[in-house]
Structures are given as C-alpha cells and as structure tokens.
Protein backbone atom coordinates (compact mmCIF):
# COMPACT_ATOMS: atom_id res chain seq x y z
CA UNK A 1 94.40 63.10 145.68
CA UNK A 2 92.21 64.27 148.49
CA UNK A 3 90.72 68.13 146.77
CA UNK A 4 89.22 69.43 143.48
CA UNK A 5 88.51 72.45 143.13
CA UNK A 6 85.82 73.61 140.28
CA UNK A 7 84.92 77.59 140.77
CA UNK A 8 82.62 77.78 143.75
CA UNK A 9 82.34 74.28 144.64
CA UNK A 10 85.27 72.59 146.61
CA UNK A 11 85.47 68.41 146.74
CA UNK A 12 87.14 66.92 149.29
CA UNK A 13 87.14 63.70 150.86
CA UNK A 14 85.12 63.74 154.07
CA UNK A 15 86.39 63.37 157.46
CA UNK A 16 84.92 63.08 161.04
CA UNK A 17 84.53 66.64 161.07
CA UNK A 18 81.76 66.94 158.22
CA UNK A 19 79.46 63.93 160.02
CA UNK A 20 76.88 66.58 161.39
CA UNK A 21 76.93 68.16 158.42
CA UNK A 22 76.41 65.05 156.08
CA UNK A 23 73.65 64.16 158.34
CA UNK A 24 71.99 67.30 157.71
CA UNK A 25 71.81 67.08 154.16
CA UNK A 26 70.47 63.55 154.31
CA UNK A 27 67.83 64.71 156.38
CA UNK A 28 67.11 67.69 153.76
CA UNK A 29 67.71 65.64 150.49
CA UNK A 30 65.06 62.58 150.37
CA UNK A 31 64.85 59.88 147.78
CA UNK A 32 62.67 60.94 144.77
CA UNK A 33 59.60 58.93 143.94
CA UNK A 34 55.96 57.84 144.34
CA UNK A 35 57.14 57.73 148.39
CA UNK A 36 59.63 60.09 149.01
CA UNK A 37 62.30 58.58 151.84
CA UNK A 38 65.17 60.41 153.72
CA UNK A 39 67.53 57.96 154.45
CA UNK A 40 68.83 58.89 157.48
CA UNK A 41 72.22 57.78 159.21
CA UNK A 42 71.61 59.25 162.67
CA UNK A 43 73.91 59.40 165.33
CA UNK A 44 76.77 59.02 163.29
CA UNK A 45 77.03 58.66 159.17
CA UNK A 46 80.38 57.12 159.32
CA UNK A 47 79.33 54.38 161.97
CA UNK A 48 76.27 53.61 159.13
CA UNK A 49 78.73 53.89 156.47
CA UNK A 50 81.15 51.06 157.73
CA UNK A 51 78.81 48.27 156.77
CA UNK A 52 79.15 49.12 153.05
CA UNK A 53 82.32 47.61 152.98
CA UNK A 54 85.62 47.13 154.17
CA UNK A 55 86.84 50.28 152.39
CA UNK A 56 84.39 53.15 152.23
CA UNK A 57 85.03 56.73 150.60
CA UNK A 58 82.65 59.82 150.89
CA UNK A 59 83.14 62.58 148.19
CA UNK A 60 81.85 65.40 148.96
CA UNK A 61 81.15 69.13 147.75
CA UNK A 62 81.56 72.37 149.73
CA UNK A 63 80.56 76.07 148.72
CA UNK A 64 82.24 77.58 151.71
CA UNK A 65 81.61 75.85 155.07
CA UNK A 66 78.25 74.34 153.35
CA UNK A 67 77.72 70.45 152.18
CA UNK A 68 76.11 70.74 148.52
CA UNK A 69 76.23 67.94 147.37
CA UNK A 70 77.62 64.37 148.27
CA UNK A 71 78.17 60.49 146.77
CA UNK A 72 80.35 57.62 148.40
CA UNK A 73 82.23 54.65 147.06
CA UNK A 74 82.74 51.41 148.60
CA UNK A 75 84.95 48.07 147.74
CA UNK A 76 83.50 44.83 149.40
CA UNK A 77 84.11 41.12 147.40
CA UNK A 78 80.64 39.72 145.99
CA UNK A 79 80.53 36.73 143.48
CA UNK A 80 80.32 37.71 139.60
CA UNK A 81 79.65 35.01 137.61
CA UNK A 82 80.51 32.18 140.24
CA UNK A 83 84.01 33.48 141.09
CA UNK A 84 84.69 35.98 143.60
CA UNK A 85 86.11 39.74 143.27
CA UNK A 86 86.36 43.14 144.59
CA UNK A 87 83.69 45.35 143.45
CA UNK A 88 82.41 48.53 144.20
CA UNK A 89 79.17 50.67 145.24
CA UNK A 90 78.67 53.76 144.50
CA UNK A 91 75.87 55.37 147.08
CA UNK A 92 74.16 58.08 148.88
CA UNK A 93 74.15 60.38 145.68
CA UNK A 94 72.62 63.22 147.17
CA UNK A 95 72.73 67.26 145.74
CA UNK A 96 70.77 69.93 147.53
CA UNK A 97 67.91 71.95 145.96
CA UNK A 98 70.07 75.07 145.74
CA UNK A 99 71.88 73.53 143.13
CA UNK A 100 69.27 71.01 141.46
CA UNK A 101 70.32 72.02 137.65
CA UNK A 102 73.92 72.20 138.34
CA UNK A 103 74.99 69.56 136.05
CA UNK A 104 78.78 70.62 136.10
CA UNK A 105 78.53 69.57 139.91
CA UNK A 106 77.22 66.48 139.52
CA UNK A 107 79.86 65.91 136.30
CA UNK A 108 82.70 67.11 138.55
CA UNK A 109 81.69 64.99 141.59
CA UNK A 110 82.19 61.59 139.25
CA UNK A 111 85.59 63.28 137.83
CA UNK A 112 86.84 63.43 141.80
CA UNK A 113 85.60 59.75 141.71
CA UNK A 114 87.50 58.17 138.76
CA UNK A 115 90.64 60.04 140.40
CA UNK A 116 90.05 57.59 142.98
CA UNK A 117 89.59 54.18 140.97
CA UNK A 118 93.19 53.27 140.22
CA UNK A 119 93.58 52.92 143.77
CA UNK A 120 90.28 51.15 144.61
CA UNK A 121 91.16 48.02 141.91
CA UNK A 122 87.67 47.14 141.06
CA UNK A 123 86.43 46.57 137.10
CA UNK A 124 83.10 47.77 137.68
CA UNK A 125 80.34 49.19 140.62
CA UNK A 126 77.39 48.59 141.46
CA UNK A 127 74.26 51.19 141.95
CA UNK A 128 71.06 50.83 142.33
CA UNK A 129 68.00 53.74 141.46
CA UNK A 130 64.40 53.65 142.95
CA UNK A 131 62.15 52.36 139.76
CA UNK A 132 59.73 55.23 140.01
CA UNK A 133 63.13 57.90 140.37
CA UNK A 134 62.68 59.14 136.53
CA UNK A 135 64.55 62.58 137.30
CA UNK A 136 68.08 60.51 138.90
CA UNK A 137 67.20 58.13 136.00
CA UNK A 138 67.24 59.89 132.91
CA UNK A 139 70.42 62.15 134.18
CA UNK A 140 72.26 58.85 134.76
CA UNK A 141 71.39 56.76 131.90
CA UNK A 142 71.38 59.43 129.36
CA UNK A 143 75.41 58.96 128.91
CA UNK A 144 76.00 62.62 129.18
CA UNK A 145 79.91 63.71 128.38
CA UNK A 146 82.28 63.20 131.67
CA UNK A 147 79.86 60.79 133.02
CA UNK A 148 80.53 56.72 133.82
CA UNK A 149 78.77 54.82 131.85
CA UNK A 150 75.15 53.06 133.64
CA UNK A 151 74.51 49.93 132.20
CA UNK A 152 70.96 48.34 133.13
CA UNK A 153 71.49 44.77 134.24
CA UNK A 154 68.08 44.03 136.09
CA UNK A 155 65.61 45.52 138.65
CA UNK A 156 65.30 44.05 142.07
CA UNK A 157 62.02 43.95 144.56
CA UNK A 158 62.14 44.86 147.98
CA UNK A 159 59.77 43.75 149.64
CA UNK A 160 58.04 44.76 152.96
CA UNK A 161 56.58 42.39 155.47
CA UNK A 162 54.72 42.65 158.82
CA UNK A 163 55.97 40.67 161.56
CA UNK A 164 53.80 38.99 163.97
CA UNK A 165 54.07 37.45 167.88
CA UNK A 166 52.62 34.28 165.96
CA UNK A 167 55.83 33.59 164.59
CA UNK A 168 56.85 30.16 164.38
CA UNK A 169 59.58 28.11 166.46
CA UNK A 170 58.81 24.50 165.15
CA UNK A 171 61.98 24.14 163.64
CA UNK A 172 66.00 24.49 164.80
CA UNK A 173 65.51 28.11 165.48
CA UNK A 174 69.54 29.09 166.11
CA UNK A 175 72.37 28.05 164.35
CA UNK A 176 76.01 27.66 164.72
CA UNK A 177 77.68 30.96 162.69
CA UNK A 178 80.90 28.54 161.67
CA UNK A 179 78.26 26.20 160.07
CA UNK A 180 76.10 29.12 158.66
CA UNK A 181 79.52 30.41 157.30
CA UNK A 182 80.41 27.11 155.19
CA UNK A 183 76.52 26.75 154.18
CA UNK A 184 77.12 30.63 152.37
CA UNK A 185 80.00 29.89 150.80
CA UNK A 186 79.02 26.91 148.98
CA UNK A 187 75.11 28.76 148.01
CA UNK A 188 75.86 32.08 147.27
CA UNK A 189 78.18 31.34 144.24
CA UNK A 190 74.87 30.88 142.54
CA UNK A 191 73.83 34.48 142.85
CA UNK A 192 75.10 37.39 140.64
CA UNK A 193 76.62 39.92 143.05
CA UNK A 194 75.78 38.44 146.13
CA UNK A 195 78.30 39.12 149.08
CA UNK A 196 81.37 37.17 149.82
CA UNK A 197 80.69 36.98 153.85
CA UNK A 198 84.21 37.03 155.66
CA UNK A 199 84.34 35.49 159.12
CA UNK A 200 84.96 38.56 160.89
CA UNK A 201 81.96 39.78 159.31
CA UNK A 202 79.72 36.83 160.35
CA UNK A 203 81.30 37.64 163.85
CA UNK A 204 78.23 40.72 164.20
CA UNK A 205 76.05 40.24 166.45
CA UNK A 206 73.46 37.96 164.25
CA UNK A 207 71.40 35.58 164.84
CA UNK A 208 70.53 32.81 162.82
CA UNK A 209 68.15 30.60 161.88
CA UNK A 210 67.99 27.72 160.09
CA UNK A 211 66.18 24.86 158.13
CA UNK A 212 67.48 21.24 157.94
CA UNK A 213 66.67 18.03 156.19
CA UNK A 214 66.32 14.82 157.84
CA UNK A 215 69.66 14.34 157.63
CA UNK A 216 70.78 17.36 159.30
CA UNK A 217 71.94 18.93 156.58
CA UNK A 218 71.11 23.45 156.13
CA UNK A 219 68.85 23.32 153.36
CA UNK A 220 68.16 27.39 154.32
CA UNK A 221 68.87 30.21 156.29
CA UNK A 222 68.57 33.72 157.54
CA UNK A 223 69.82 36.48 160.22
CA UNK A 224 67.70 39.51 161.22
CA UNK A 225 69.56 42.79 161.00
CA UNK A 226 68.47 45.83 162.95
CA UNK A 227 70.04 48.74 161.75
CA UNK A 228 67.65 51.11 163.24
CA UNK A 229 70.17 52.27 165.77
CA UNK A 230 72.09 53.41 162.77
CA UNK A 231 70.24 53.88 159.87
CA UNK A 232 66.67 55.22 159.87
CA UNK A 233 64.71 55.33 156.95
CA UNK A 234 61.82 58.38 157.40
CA UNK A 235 58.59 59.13 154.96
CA UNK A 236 59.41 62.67 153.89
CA UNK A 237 55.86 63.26 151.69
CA UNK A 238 53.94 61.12 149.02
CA UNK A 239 53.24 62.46 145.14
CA UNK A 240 50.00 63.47 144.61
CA UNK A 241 48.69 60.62 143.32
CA UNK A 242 49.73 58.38 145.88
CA UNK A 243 48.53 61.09 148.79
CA UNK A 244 45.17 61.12 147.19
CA UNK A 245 45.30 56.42 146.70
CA UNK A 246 46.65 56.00 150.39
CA UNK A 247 43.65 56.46 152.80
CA UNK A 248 41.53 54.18 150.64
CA UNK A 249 44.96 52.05 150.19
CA UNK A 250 45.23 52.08 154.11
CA UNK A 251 41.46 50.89 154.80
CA UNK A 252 42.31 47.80 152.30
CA UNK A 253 45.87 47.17 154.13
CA UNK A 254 44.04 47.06 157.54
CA UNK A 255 41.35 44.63 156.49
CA UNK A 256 43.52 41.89 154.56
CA UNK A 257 46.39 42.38 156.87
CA UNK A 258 48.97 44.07 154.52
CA UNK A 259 51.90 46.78 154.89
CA UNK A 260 50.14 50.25 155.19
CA UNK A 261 51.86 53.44 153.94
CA UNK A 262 52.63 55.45 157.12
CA UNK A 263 52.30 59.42 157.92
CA UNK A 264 54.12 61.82 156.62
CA UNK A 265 57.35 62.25 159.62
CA UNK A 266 57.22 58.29 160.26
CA UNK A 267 60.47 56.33 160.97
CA UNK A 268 59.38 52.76 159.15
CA UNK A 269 59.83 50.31 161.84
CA UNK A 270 61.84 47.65 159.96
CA UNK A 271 64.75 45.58 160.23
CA UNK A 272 66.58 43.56 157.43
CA UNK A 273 66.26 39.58 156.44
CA UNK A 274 69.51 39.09 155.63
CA UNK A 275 72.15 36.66 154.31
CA UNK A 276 68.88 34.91 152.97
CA UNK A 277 69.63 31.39 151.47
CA UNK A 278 67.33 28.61 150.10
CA UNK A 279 66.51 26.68 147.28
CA UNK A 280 65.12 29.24 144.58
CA UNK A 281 62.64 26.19 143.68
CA UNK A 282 61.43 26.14 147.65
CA UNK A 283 59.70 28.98 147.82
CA UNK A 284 58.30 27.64 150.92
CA UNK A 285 61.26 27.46 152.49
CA UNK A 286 61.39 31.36 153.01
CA UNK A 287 58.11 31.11 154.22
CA UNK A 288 59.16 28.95 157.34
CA UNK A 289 62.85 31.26 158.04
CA UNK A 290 60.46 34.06 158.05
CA UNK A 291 57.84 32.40 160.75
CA UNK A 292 60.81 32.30 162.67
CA UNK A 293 62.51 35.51 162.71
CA UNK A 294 58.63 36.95 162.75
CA UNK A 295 58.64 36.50 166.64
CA UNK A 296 61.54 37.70 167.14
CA UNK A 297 61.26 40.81 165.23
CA UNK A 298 57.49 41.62 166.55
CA UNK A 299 59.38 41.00 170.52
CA UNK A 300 61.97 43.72 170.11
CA UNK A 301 59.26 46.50 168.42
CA UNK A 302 60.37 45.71 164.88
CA UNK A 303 56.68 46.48 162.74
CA UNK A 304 58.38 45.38 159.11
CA UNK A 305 61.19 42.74 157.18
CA UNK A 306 62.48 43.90 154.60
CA UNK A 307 64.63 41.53 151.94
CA UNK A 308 65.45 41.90 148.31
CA UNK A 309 65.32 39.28 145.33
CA UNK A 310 65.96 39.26 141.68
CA UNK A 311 62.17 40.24 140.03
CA UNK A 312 62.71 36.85 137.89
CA UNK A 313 63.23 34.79 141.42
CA UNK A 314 60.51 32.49 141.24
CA UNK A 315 59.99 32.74 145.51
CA UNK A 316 59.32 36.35 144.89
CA UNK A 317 55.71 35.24 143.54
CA UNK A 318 55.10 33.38 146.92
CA UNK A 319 56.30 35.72 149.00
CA UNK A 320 53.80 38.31 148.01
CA UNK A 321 51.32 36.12 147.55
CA UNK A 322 51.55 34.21 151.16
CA UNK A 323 53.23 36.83 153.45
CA UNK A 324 51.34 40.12 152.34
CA UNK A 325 54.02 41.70 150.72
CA UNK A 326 54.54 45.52 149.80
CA UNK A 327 57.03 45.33 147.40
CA UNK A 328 58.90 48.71 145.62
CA UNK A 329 61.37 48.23 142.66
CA UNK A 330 64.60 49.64 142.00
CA UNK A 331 67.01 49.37 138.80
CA UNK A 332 70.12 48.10 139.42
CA UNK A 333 73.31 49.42 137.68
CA UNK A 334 77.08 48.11 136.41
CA UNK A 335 79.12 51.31 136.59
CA UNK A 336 82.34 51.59 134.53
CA UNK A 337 84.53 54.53 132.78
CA UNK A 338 84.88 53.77 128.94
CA UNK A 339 88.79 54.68 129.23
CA UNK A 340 89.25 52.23 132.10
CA UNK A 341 91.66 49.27 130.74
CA UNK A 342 90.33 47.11 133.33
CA UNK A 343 87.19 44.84 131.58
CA UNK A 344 84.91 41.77 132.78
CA UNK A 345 82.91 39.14 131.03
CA UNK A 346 79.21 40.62 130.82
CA UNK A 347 77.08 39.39 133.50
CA UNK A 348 75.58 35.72 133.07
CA UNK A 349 72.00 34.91 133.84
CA UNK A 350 72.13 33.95 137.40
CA UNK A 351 69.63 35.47 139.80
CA UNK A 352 71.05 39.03 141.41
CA UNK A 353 71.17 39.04 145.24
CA UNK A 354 72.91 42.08 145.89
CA UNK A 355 71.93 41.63 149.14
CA UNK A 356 69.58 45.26 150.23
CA UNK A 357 70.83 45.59 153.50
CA UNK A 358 74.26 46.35 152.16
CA UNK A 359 72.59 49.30 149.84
C-alpha cells in the first residue's frame, strides 16, 4: 500500500525526492498558539526524522506536483505500565492554508494511516498538541466519523532554561555510557511512556553526566542533545495578546534573569536535557545535572535547555521556582482505531516521561 487517491488530492508515502518540498511546507505551516513556532527540519527532513524511531513513515498529500498537507508515523519501544512495547507517534501534522477547511483531507490522510497499522504492530500511539492549540484540538478530540480515536491521558510542561558559563563541575561531570545504559534500564520502568534506550542508540554522540552517592552508586543523570544542526525551531509571530504582554514581559525577564520571548524570525537557541533520570522526591538533584550541562551548553552558543516532565512531577515545582523556568504545556494523546482488535490495559498512574526531544 504505498497511494490513495481521493479526487484532487493524491497520498503517497514520501521519498527522498519530496525532502525540499516537505521542508517548505514546514517552513510555511507553523504551530498554532499564543507563540506561533515553525518547526523546521533544515538541511534534510529525513536526517531529523530518523531520531523518531527506528521505523519512521511520512504520509503525505499532493495536488499535482504540490505538498498539501502532511503527518508521519513512527514505532520506537517505550515502557507502558512497567513492561516494555512497541508503540507509535504520530507527528508533524501539518495542512497548508489553501486547504484549512478541508476536512475530507485531513479524514483521508488518517484512512492512508490505518492502511498502514497492521504492518506497524503497535496497540496504540502517542501524540502530543500545544495546550493553547484550540483549533488542532477541538478537530481532534471531537471524534468526528473516519477519525482515530484521541484519548486525553495528561499534559506535560516543557520547560525553558537559560544556561550560564557559571555552570557547575563539582561533581563526576562524565560518565561511562555502558554504566549510564544499565542505570536507564533499571529507572525508567517507573515512567509511563518513557523510551526503551537500545545500545546502539546510547552509541550517539552524548555526553553524560552524572550524580553519585558515597558509595558510588548513579543516583541521577543527563546528556545534552543539540539538534540544532537538524532541527530548528523558529518564532513565526505572537497572538495579539501576547505581542501587546511581551515588551513589558521582556523588561521583567531581563531584570530577574528569566527566558525572554524572542523577535519575530528568531531561531531559539536551545538544545535538549535528555535521558533525564533522578529521584522524583530529589528535586535537587536536577538542579545539580543542570549546573553541569549549564557550562557546557553556554561554551558551544547554546542560549536555552529545554526538558519535559509530567505537570504532577513534584521537581517540576523546583525547577521553575530555582532555575527561572519558562514553561509551555502541551496535551498528550493515546491514539487508537475503535475496529482495531489489538487492546492494552488503560494507562496506570505513573509519571509520563515521553521524553520531548523525541517529539
């Protein structure tokens, strides 16, 4: 199954030969919200794409040589309920203005989609919506006919942080990636989608810091991820409200130290805190892996750290509190077909770490 065909729109799976065109529509399409953002995958989408996981699918939807409209899927294991399995992501829903309205597009995009799921063997996927996105919202939730089914399972905070040349380097400040490896697999069964790290994987280019007790032992952890060679995140315009809050928003930011909303054009300087693990009743914990990836960040030109938790996490409250925290909220989704045989448990009440740099 690699075409459908639905009267002047044409689906297709995309190949090398639609990048530039992919890009383009990226550029053109930003995220909806209080901040708009186009998400940008410059030089190449499919060299951004490969870190979704393992197996990675864009759909997308041509009206002659012309990219309308677009979505991906990707498969990559993550822990449900303290046992591990292959789930998916649905991403990068994106439809340009021409059609905004063009319901049967969107409808017909998600039909292409559940032609693919028999061979992708995953119960459910994952998706997550900026809070403030009430236009993607209401479509999605609204259970319209030939639509998956969006089920609400939490919201998640991403939160900003400045990095600074004061960064600490008190403690171990690099770690062994075999040791990190067996320190991940025995924390993140704790966490509700988190990522089920393969050794290739943890074979990237990271680097790692760590936390120990006095008897040696990781009691944290966490890798700084630039993705800005790939993946560029770009303020495409503010609403109206937010235009008219940010100057005076700005001057407070400046004084106390805080995240400021940048210009209109601006590439956010930021880089990820990933594969994040410590006690959830240390806050202070991610206070110290941060002090030393802060340094490091602020040497290579990195302005921002960016890391996602659970809203319920209990460090979340430190973390804006003591580092100075912008934070922006986004709903996160389970994804399923009513008709699909395949069924899980419902989601326990562990903490999500989806882990943001994977979204």
């Amino acid at each position: 199954m690699n075409s459908l065909h639905t009267s002047d729109v044409h689906f297709v799976l995309a190949e090398a030969s639609h990048d530039a065109a992919i890009r383009k529509l990226l550029r053109e399409c930003p995220m909806e919200g209080q901040i708009r953002l186009s998400l940008r995958r410059e030089p190449s989408y499919f060299r951004a794409a490969g870190i979704e996981g393992p197996e990675h699918h864009t759909i997308i939807a041509l009206r002659g040589d012309d990219i309308v409209a677009m979505g991906s899927v990707s498969v990559r294991e993550r822990f449900y309920n303290g046992k591990v399995m292959r789930i998916g992501y649905l991403g990068s829903l994106r439809l340009d203005r021409s059609c905004w309205g063009r319901f049967d597009i969107l409808r017909r995009g998600y039909r292409f989609v559940r032609k693919l799921h028999p061979s992708l063997n995953v119960p459910f996927y994952l998706t997550s919506i900026a809070a403030d996105n009430q236009r993607a919202i209401s479509i999605l939730e609204r259970g319209l006919p030939g639509m998956p089914t969006y089920r609400h399972v939490g919201d998640l905070a991403t939160a900003l942080v400045r990095t600074s040349r004061n960064g600490s380097s008190s403690r171990e400040p690099v770690c062994d990636q075999h040791e990190i490896f067996s320190h991940l697999e025995q924390s993140m069964h704790q966490f509700q989608f988190a990522p089920h790290w393969t050794e290739k994987e943890m074979k990237r280019q990271f680097e790692f810091h760590c936390l120990r007790n006095d008897e040696r032992q990781i009691i944290g952890c966490a890798a700084l991820w630039d993705q800005r060679s790939f993946k560029q995140a770009v303020v495409s315009g503010y609403s109206t409200s937010m235009a008219a809050f940010r100057p005076l928003y700005n001057l407070f930011a400046r004084v106390t130290g805080r995240v400021m909303l940048p210009q209109i054009g601006d590439v956010i300087s930021q880089a990820f805190v990933s594969h994040l693990s410590s006690a959830v009743g240390r806050p202070e914990l991610v206070e110290e892996l941060f002090e030393l990836l802060s340094a490091t960040a602020h040497s290579m030109g990195i302005e921002l750290m960016a890391f996602g938790l659970d809203v319920r996490d209990p460090r979340l409250k430190w973390i804006k509190s003591r580092l100075r925290a912008r934070v922006y909220h986004t709903r996160l989704y389970m994804v399923h077909w009513t008709d699909d045989p395949q069924a899980v448990d419902p989601p326990d009440e562990r903490l999500m770490y989806p882990e943001v740099a994977l979204l």
